[in-house]
Protein backbone atom coordinates (compact mmCIF):
# COMPACT_ATOMS: atom_id res chain seq x y z
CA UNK A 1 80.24 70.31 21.83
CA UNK A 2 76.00 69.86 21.44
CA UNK A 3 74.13 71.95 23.37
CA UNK A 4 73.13 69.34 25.89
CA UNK A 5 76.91 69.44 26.81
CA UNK A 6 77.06 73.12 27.25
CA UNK A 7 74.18 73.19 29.29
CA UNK A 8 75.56 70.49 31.63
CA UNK A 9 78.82 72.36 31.64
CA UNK A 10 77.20 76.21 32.54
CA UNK A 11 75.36 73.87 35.40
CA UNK A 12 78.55 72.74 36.48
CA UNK A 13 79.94 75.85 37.18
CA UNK A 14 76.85 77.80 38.41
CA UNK A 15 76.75 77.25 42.63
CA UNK A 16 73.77 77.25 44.25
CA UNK A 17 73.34 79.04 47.82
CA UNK A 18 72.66 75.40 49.76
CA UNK A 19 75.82 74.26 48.04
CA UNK A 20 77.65 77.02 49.94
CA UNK A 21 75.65 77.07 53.32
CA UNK A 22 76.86 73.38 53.09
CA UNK A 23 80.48 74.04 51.77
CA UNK A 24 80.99 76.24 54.95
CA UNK A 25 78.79 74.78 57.85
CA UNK A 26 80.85 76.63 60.62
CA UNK A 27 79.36 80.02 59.44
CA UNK A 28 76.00 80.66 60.68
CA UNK A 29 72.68 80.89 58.32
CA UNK A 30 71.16 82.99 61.31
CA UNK A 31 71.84 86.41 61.36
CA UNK A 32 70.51 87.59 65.21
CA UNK A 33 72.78 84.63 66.51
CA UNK A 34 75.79 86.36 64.42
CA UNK A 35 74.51 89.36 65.49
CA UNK A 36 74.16 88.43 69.31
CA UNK A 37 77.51 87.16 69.19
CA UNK A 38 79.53 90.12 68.16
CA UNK A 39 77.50 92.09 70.74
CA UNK A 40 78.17 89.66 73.31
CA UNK A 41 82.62 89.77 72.11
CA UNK A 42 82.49 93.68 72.27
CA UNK A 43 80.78 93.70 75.73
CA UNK A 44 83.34 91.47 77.12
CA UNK A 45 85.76 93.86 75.35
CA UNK A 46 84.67 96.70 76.78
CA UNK A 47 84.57 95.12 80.25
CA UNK A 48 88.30 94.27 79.99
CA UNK A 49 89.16 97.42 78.85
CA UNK A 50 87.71 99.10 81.78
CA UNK A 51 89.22 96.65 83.83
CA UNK A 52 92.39 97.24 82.96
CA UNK A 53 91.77 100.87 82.96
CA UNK A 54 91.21 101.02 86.35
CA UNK A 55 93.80 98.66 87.22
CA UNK A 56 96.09 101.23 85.41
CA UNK A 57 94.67 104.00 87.28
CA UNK A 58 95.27 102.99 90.82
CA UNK A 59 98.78 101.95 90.16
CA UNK A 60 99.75 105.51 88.64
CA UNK A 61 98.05 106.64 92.06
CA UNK A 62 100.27 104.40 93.98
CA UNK A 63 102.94 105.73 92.21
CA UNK A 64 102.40 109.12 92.73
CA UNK A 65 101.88 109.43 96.33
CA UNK A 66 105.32 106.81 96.62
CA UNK A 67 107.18 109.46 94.93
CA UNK A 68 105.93 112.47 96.80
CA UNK A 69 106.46 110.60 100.07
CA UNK A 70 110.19 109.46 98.68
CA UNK A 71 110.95 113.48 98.43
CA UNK A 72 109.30 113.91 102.38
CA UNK A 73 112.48 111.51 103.03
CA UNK A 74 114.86 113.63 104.05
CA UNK A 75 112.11 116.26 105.48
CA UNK A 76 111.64 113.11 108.11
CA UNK A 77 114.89 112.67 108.80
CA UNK A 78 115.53 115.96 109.77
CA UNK A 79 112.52 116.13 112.05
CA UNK A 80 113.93 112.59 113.49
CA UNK A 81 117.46 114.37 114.37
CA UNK A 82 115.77 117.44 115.55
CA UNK A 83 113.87 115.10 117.80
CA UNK A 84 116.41 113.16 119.21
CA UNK A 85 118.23 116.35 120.03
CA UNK A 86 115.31 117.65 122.09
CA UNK A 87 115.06 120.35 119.99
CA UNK A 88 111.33 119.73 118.65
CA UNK A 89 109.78 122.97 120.79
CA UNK A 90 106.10 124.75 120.26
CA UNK A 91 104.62 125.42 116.67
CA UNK A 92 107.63 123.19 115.21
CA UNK A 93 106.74 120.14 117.41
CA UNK A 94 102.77 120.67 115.92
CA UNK A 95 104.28 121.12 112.44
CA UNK A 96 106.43 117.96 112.58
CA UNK A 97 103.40 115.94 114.58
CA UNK A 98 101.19 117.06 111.76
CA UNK A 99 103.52 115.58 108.93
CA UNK A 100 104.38 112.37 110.77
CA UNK A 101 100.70 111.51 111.00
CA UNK A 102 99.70 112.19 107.57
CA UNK A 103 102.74 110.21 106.00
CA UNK A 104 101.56 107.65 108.35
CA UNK A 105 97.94 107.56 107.30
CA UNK A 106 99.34 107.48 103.94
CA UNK A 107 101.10 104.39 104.53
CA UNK A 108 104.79 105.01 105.10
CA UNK A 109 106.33 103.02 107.22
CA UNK A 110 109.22 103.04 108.84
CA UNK A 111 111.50 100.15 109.74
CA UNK A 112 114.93 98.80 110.27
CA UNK A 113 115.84 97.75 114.27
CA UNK A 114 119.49 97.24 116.17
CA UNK A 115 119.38 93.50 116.47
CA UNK A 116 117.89 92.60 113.33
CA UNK A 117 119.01 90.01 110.90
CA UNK A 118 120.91 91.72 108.02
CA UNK A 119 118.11 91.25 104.88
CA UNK A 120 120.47 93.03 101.84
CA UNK A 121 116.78 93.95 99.67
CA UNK A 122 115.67 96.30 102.99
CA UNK A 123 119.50 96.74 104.58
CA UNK A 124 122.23 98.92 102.62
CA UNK A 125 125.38 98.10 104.51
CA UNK A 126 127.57 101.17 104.72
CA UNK A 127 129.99 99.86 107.68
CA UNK A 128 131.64 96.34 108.15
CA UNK A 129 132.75 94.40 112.11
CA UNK A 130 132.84 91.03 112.95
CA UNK A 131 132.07 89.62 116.03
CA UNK A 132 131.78 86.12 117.98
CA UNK A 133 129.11 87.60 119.69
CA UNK A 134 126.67 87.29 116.64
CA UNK A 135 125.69 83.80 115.42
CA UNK A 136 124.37 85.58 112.27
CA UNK A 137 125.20 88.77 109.75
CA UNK A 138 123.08 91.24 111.52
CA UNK A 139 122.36 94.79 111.75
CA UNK A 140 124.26 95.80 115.01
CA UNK A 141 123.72 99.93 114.28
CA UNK A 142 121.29 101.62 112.41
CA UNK A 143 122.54 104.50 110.84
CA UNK A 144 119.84 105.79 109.03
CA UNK A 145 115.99 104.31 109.14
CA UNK A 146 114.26 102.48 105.90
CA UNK A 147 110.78 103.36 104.74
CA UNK A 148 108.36 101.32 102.97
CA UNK A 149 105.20 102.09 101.01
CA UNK A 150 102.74 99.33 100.08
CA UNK A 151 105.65 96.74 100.40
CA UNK A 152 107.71 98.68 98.15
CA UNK A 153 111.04 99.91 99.59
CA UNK A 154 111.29 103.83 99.22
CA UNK A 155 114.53 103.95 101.02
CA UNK A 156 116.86 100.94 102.45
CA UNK A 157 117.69 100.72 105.95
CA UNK A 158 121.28 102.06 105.73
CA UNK A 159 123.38 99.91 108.65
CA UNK A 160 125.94 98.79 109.80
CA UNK A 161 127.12 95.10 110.26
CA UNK A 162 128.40 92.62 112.26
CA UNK A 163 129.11 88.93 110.93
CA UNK A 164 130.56 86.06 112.93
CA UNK A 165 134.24 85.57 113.55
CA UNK A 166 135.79 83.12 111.38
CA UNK A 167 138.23 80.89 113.35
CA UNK A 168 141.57 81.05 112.34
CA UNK A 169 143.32 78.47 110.72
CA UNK A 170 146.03 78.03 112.62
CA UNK A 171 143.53 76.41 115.24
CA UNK A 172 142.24 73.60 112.92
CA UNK A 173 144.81 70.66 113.77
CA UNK A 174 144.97 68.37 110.74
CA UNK A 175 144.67 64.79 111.50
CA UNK A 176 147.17 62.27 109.32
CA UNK A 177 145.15 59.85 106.92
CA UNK A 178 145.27 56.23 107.13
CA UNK A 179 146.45 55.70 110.86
């Protein structure tokens, strides 16, 4: 090899910085824009994050006051019986008033009606009758109320049922084919 070869080769292989800005034209030259745009992806970051933070934060709070409502079930119920009874008298009826309103500005609410259509996500059916008095399955007794927080069910509407009479088959007259 002559010099002049060398020197061609050692050119060859040295890269210049315009033969890389050019070799990767996605990457920016300017460094504020780079700069501005990593500040701009972290802020949107951050934003998300707190977001979803909060997000987090009032469904934990939703959960918490479902589940200490959930243990004031069977505090309710026991007021309800008392009450039905006629046996809600003086500082008890003020005590049980009290509760009742502040589950109630909490947002439990209770449901589950003689007469209503039998819905098996809100209805737990605990007794069976039929009937050709019904058109539908429906909840002919209510034997204990359902409560509901924010459209979630704490408790199902335990109740009894009453679905149309089938007609027995001894009614049905079969008609001969092909006269």
């Amino acid at each position: 090899m002559t010099t002049d070869d060398q020197s061609t080769a050692d050119t060859a292989d040295f890269v210049t910085q315009e033969d890389v800005v050019e070799a990767a034209p996605d990457q920016q030259a300017d460094p504020v824009a780079a700069l501005t745009a990593d500040l701009q992806r972290l802020q949107a970051e951050y934003a998300n994050y707190r977001k979803r933070v909060e997000r987090d934060r009032a469904v934990a709070h939703e959960l918490a006051i479902a589940l200490v409502l959930t243990e004031l079930l069977a505090t309710l119920d026991d007021i309800d019986r008392a009450a039905n009874h006629n046996e809600l008298t003086g500082g008890f009826k003020a005590v049980a008033d009290q509760l009742t309103a502040i589950t109630n500005r909490l947002g439990l609410e209770k449901y589950g009606s003689e007469g209503d259509a039998f819905d098996p996500p809100i209805h737990e059916a605990l007794m069976h009758e039929t009937s050709s008095d019904v058109a539908t399955a429906t909840a002919s007794k209510i034997l204990q109320p359902g409560y509901k927080y924010k459209e979630r069910i704490l408790r199902p509407a335990r109740v009894a049922v009453t679905e149309p009479a089938e007609e027995p088959v001894s009614d049905i007259v079969a008609e001969p084919v092909g006269e």
